[in-house]
Protein backbone atom coordinates (compact mmCIF):
# COMPACT_ATOMS: atom_id res chain seq x y z
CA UNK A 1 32.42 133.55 -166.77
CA UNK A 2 35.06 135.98 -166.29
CA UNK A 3 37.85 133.12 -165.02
CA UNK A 4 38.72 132.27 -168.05
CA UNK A 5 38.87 135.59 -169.76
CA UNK A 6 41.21 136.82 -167.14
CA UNK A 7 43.71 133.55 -167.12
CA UNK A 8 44.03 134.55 -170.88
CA UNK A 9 44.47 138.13 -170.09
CA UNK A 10 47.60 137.17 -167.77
CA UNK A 11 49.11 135.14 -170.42
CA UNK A 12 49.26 137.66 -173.00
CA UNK A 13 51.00 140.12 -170.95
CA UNK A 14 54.02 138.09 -169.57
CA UNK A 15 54.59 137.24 -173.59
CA UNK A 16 53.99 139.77 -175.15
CA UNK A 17 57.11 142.03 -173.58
CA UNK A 18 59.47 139.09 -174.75
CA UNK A 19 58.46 139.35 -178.54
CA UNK A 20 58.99 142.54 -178.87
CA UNK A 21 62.35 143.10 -176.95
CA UNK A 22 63.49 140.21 -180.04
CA UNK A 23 62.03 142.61 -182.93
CA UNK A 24 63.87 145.98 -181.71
CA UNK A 25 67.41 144.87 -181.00
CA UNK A 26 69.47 141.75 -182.22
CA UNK A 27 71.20 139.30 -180.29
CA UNK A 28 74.98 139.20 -180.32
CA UNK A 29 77.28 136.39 -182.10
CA UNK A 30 77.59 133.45 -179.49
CA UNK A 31 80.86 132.29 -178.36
CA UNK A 32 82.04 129.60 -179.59
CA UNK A 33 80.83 126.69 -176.64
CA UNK A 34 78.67 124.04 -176.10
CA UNK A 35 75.32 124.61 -177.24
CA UNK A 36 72.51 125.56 -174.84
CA UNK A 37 69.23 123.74 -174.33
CA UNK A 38 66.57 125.15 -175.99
CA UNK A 39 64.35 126.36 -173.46
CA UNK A 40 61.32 124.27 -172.47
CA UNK A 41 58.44 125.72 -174.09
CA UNK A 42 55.60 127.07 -171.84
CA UNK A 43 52.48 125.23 -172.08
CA UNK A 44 49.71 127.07 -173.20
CA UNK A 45 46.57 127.37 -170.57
CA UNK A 46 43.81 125.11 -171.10
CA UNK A 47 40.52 126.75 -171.89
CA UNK A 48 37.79 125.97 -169.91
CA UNK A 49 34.81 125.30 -171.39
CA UNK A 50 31.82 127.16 -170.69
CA UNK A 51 28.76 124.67 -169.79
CA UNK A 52 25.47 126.67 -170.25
CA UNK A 53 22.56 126.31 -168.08
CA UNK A 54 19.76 125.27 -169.66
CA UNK A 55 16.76 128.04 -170.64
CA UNK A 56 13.99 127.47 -167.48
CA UNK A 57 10.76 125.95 -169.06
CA UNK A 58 8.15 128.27 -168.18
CA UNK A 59 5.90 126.27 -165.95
CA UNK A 60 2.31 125.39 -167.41
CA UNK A 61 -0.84 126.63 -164.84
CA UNK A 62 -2.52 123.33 -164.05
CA UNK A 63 -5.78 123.18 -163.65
CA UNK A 64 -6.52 122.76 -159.92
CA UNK A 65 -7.84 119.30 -159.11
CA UNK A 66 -9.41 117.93 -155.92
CA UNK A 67 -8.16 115.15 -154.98
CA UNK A 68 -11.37 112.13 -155.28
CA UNK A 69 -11.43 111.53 -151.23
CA UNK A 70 -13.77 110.03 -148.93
CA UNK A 71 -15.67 113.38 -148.85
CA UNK A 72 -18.55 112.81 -145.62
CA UNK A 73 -21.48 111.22 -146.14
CA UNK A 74 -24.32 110.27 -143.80
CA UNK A 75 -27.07 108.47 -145.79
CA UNK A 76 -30.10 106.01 -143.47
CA UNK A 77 -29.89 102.64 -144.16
CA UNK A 78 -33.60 102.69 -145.17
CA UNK A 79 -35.02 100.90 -148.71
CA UNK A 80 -36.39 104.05 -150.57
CA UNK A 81 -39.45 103.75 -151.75
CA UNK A 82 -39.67 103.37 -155.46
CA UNK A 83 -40.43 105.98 -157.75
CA UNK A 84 -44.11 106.10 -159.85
CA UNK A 85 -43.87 105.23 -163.20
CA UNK A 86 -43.23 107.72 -165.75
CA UNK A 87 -46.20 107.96 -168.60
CA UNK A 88 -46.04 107.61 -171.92
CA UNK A 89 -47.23 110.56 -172.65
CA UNK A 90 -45.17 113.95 -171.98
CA UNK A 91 -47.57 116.98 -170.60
CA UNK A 92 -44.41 119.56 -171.68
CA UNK A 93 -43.49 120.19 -175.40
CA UNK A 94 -40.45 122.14 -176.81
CA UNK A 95 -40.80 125.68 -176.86
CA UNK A 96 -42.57 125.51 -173.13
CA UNK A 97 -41.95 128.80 -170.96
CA UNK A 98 -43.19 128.80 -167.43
CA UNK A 99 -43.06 132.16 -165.99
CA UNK A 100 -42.86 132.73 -162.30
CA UNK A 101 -43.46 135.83 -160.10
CA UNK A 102 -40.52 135.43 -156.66
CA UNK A 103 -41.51 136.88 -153.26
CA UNK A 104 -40.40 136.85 -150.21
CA UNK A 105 -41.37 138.66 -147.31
CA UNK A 106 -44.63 140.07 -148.65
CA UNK A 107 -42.97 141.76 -151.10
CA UNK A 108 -42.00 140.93 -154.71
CA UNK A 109 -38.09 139.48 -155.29
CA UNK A 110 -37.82 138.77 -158.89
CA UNK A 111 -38.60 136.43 -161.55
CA UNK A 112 -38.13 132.87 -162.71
CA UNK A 113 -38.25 131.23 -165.68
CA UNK A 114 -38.55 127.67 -166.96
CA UNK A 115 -38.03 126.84 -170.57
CA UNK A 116 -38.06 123.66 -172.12
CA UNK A 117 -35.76 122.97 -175.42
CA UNK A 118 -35.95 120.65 -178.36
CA UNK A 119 -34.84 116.90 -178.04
CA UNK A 120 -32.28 114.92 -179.81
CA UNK A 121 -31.16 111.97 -180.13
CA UNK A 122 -27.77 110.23 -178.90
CA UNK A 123 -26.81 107.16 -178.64
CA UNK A 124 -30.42 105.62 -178.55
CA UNK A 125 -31.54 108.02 -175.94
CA UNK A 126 -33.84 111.05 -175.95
CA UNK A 127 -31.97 113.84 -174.66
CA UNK A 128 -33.90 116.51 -173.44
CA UNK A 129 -32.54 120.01 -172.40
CA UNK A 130 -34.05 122.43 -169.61
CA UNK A 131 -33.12 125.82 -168.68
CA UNK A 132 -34.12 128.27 -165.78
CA UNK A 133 -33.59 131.26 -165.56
CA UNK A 134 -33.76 133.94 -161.90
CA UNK A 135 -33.17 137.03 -161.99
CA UNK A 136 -33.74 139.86 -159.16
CA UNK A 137 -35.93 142.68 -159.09
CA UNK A 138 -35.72 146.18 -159.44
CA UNK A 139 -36.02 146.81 -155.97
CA UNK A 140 -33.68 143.64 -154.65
CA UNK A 141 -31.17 144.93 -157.81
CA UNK A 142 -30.08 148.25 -155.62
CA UNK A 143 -28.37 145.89 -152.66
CA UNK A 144 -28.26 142.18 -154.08
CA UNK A 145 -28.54 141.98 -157.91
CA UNK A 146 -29.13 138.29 -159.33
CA UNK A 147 -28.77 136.91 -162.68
CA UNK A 148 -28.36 133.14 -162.47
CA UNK A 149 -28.88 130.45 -165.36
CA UNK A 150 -28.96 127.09 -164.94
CA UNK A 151 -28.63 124.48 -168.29
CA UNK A 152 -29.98 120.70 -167.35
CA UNK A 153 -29.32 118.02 -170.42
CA UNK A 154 -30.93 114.60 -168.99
CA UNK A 155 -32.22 111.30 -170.55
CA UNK A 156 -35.91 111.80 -171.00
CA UNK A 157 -36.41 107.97 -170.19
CA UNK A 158 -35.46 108.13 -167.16
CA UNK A 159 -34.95 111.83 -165.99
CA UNK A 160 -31.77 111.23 -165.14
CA UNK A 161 -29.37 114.10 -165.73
CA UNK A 162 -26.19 114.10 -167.64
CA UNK A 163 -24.75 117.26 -167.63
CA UNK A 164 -25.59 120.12 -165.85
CA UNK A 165 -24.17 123.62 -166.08
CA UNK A 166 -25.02 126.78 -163.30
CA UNK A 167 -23.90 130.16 -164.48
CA UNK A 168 -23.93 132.61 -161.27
CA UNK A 169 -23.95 136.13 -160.83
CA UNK A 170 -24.95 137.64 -157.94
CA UNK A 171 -23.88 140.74 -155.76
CA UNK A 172 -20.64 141.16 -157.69
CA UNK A 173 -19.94 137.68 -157.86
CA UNK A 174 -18.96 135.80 -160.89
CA UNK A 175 -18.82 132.02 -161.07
CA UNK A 176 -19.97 128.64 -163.11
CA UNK A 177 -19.98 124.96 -161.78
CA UNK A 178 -20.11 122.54 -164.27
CA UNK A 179 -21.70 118.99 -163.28
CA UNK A 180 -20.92 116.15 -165.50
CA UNK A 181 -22.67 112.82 -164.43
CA UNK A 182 -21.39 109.20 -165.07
CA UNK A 183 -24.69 106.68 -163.58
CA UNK A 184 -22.80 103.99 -164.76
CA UNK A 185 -19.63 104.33 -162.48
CA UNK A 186 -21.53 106.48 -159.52
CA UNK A 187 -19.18 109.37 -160.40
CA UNK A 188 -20.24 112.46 -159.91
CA UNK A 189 -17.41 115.33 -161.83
CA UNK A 190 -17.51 119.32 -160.57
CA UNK A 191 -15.75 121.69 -162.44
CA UNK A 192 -15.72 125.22 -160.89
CA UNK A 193 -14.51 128.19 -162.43
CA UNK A 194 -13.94 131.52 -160.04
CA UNK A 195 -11.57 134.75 -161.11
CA UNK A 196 -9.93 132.57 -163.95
CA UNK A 197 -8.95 129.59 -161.74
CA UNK A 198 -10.30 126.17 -162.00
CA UNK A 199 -11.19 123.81 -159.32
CA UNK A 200 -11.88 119.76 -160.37
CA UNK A 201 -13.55 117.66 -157.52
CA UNK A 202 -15.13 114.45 -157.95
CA UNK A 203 -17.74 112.66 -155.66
CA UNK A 204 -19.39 108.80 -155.25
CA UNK A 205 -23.12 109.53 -155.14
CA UNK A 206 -25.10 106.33 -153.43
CA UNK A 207 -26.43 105.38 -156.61
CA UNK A 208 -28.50 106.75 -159.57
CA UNK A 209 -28.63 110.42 -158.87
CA UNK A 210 -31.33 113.66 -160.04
CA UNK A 211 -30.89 116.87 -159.52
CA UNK A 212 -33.32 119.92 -158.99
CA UNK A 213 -34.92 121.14 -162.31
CA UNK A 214 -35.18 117.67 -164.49
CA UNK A 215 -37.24 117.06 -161.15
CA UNK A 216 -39.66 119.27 -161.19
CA UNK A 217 -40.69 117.98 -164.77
CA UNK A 218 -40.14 114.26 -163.83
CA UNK A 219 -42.75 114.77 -161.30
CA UNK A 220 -44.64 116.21 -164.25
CA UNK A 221 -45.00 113.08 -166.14
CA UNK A 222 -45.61 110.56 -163.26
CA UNK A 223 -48.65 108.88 -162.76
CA UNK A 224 -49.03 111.03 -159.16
CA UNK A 225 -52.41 110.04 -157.07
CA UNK A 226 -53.00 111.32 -153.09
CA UNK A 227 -51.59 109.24 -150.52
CA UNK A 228 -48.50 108.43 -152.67
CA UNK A 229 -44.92 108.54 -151.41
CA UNK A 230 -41.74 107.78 -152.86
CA UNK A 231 -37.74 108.94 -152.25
CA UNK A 232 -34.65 109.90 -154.08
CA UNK A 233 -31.24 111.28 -154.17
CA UNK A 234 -30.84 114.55 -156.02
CA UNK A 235 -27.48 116.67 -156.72
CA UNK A 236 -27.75 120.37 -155.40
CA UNK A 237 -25.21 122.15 -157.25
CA UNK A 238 -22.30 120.56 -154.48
CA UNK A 239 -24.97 118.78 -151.82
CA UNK A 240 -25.97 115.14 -151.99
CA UNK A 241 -29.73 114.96 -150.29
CA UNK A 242 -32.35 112.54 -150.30
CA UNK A 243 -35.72 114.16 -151.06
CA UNK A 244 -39.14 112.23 -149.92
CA UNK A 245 -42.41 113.57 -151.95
CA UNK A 246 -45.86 112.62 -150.57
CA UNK A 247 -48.80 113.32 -152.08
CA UNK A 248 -50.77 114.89 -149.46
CA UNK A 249 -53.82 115.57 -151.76
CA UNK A 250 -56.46 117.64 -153.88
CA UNK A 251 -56.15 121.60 -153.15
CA UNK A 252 -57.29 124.49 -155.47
CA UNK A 253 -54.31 127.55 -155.86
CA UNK A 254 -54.58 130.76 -157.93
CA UNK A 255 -52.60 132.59 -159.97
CA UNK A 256 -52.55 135.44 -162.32
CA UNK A 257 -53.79 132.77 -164.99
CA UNK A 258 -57.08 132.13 -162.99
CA UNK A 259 -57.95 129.05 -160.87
CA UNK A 260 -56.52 125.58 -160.89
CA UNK A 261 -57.13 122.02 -159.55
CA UNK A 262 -54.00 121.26 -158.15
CA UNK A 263 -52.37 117.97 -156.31
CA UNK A 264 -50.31 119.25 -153.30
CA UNK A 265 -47.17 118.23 -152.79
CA UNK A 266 -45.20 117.69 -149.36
CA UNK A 267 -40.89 117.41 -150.44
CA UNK A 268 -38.32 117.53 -147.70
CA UNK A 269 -34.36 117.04 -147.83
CA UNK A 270 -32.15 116.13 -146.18
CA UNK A 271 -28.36 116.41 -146.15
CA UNK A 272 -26.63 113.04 -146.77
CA UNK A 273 -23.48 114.06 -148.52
CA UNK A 274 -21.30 116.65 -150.68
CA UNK A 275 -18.31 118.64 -150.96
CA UNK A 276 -17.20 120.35 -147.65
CA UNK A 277 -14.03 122.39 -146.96
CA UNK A 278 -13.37 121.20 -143.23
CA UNK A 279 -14.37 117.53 -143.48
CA UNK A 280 -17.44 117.42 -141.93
CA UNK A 281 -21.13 116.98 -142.47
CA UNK A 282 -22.87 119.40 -140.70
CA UNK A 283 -26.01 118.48 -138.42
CA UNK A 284 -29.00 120.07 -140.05
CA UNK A 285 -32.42 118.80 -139.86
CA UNK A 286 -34.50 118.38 -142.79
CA UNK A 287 -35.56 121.51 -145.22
CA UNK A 288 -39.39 120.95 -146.14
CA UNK A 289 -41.25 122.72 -149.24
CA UNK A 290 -44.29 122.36 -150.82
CA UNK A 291 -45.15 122.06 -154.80
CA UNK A 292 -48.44 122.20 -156.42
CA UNK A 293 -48.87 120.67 -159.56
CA UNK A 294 -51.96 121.00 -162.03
CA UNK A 295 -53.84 118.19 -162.61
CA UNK A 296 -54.81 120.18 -166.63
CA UNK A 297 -53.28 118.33 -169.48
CA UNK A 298 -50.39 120.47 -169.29
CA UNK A 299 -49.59 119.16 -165.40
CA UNK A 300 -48.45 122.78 -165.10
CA UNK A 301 -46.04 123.46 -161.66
CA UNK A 302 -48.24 126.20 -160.42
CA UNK A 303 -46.40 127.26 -157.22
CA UNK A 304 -43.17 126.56 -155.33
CA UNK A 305 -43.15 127.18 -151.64
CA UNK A 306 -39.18 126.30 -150.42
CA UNK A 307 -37.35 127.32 -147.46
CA UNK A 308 -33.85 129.48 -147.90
CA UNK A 309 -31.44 130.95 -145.49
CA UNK A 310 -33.26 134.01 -144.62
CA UNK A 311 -37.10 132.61 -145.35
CA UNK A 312 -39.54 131.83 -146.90
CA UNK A 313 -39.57 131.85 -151.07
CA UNK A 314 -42.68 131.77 -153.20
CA UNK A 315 -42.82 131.70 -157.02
CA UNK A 316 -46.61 131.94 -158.18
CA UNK A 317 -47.25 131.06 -162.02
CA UNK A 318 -47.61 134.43 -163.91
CA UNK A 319 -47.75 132.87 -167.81
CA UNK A 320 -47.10 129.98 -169.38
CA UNK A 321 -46.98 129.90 -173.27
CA UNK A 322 -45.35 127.78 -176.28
CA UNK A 323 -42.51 129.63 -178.12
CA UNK A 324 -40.81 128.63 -180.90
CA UNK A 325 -37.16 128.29 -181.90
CA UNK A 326 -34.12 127.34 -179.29
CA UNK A 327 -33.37 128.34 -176.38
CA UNK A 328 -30.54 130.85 -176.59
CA UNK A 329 -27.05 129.13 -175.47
CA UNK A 330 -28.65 125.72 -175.62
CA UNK A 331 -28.46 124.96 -179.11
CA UNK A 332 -31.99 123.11 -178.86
């Protein structure tokens, strides 16, 4: 910027001594001769215009999307075996709370909690919203506190879910996923938020698609009977497995509510698909758990056996009861 001020500068002071020489002391008479040639006057320096950069646009933070890739998947080629019919009937109401006592290793973990919300209606559908709840003991809080929610909304016709949302806090850790699900185009959307960024990833699932806790009370309403066995493909937060159930038969469990006639149930998964950082589908052979479900009116889950990463869990009924109103952050 200064080029121009200084090419100005310059000018002034070779024209400036001229003028005032002029002002202080005339010019004598001219002899009389030819008349000189007026001097050429001195052109005056172009100005050079000043083009200003334009202001920077302060760049927008994008959301960070996944791109939709082939992510792995390694599902048999076997017909599943269809699923029992779902009766007419619901065993659950609105207002349900199922509460669980967690242990693992002889020794009690925390707590769980099922709670069933009120329906509405949407487009011609039943919509029906669950919500569990774990949270860790006194004991487990001093060296790996837990807190985790879980929010299911899923068409009551046909259990499939529609939106799920998994609020996690655990051990200092802070996170949500948020699981929107589109059975029409076999699109599975994932929205995590961690630490105020946001990560978008999409996945094909092999076809209509459950996931964990509309599950449990599918299985509630189905016409079950010993010796049955059926499959699916349910959506574990960011796994794709296909579960198999069988019916393996009568048993008898008890809990702090007294004795129950109970059907046991045999599940196992296995790992067919999902989001994975390097690429690959890992080898791992299938994770087997066992349900029992009360054959009362209220076809009441009365315990969950299920294997995790460092054993054995167990959650034994403690209470089930009816409460009214909505669930808190479900609006229903």
């Amino acid at each position: 910027m200064f080029r121009p001020t200084l090419t100005l500068a310059l000018a002034a002071l070779f024209t400036l001594p001229t003028a005032a020489l002029a002002q202080q002391s005339p010019a004598p008479a001219p002899a009389p001769e030819a008349p000189a040639e007026a001097p050429a006057a001195k052109k005056t320096p172009k100005k050079r215009l000043i083009k200003k950069r334009p202001a920077k646009k302060r760049a927008r933070k994008k959301k960070r999307t996944g791109p939709r890739r082939n992510w792995p998947i390694k599902r048999p080629k076997k017909t599943l075996r269809p699923m029992p019919g779902f009766e007419a009937v619901a065993p659950y109401q609105p207002g349900e709370r199922l509460k669980y006592e967690v242990r693992m290793f002889g020794a009690t973990a925390g707590e769980a909690i099922l709670a069933v919300g009120a329906r509405r209606e949407h487009n011609g559908r039943t919509l029906l919203p669950l919500v569990g709840f774990v949270r860790s003991s006194e004991f487990l809080d001093k060296f790996y506190p837990v807190d985790d929610k879980m929010i299911v909304v899923l068409d009551e016709s046909t259990f499939l879910p529609l939106k799920v949302e998994f609020f996690i806090k655990e051990a200092g850790k802070v996170l949500s996923y948020l699981t929107e699900f589109d059975h029409r185009k076999k699109l599975i959307r994932s929205t995590r938020k961690r630490g105020g960024k946001t990560l978008i990833r999409e996945f094909l699932p092999a076809g209509p698609i459950h996931e964990v806790l509309g599950s449990v009370f599918g299985m509630r309403r189905m016409a079950l009977e010993p010796g049955m066995k059926f499959d699916y493909y349910a959506w574990t937060g960011l796994k794709e497995r296909l579960v198999t159930v069988e019916v393996v038969g009568a048993d008898r469990v008890w809990t702090a509510m007294g004795w129950y006639d109970a059907l046991k149930l045999e599940v196992s998964t296995q790992l067919t698909g999902g989001f994975f950082n390097d690429g690959k589908l890992p080898a791992q052979k299938s994770l087997v758990g066992t349900v029992w479900l009360g054959t009362d009116p209220a076809r009441t889950p009365l315990k969950v056996v299920t294997p995790t990463r460092i054993g054995n869990a167990e959650a034994v009924l403690v209470n089930r009861y009816i409460e009214p109103g909505p669930i808190a952050g479900t609006g229903g």
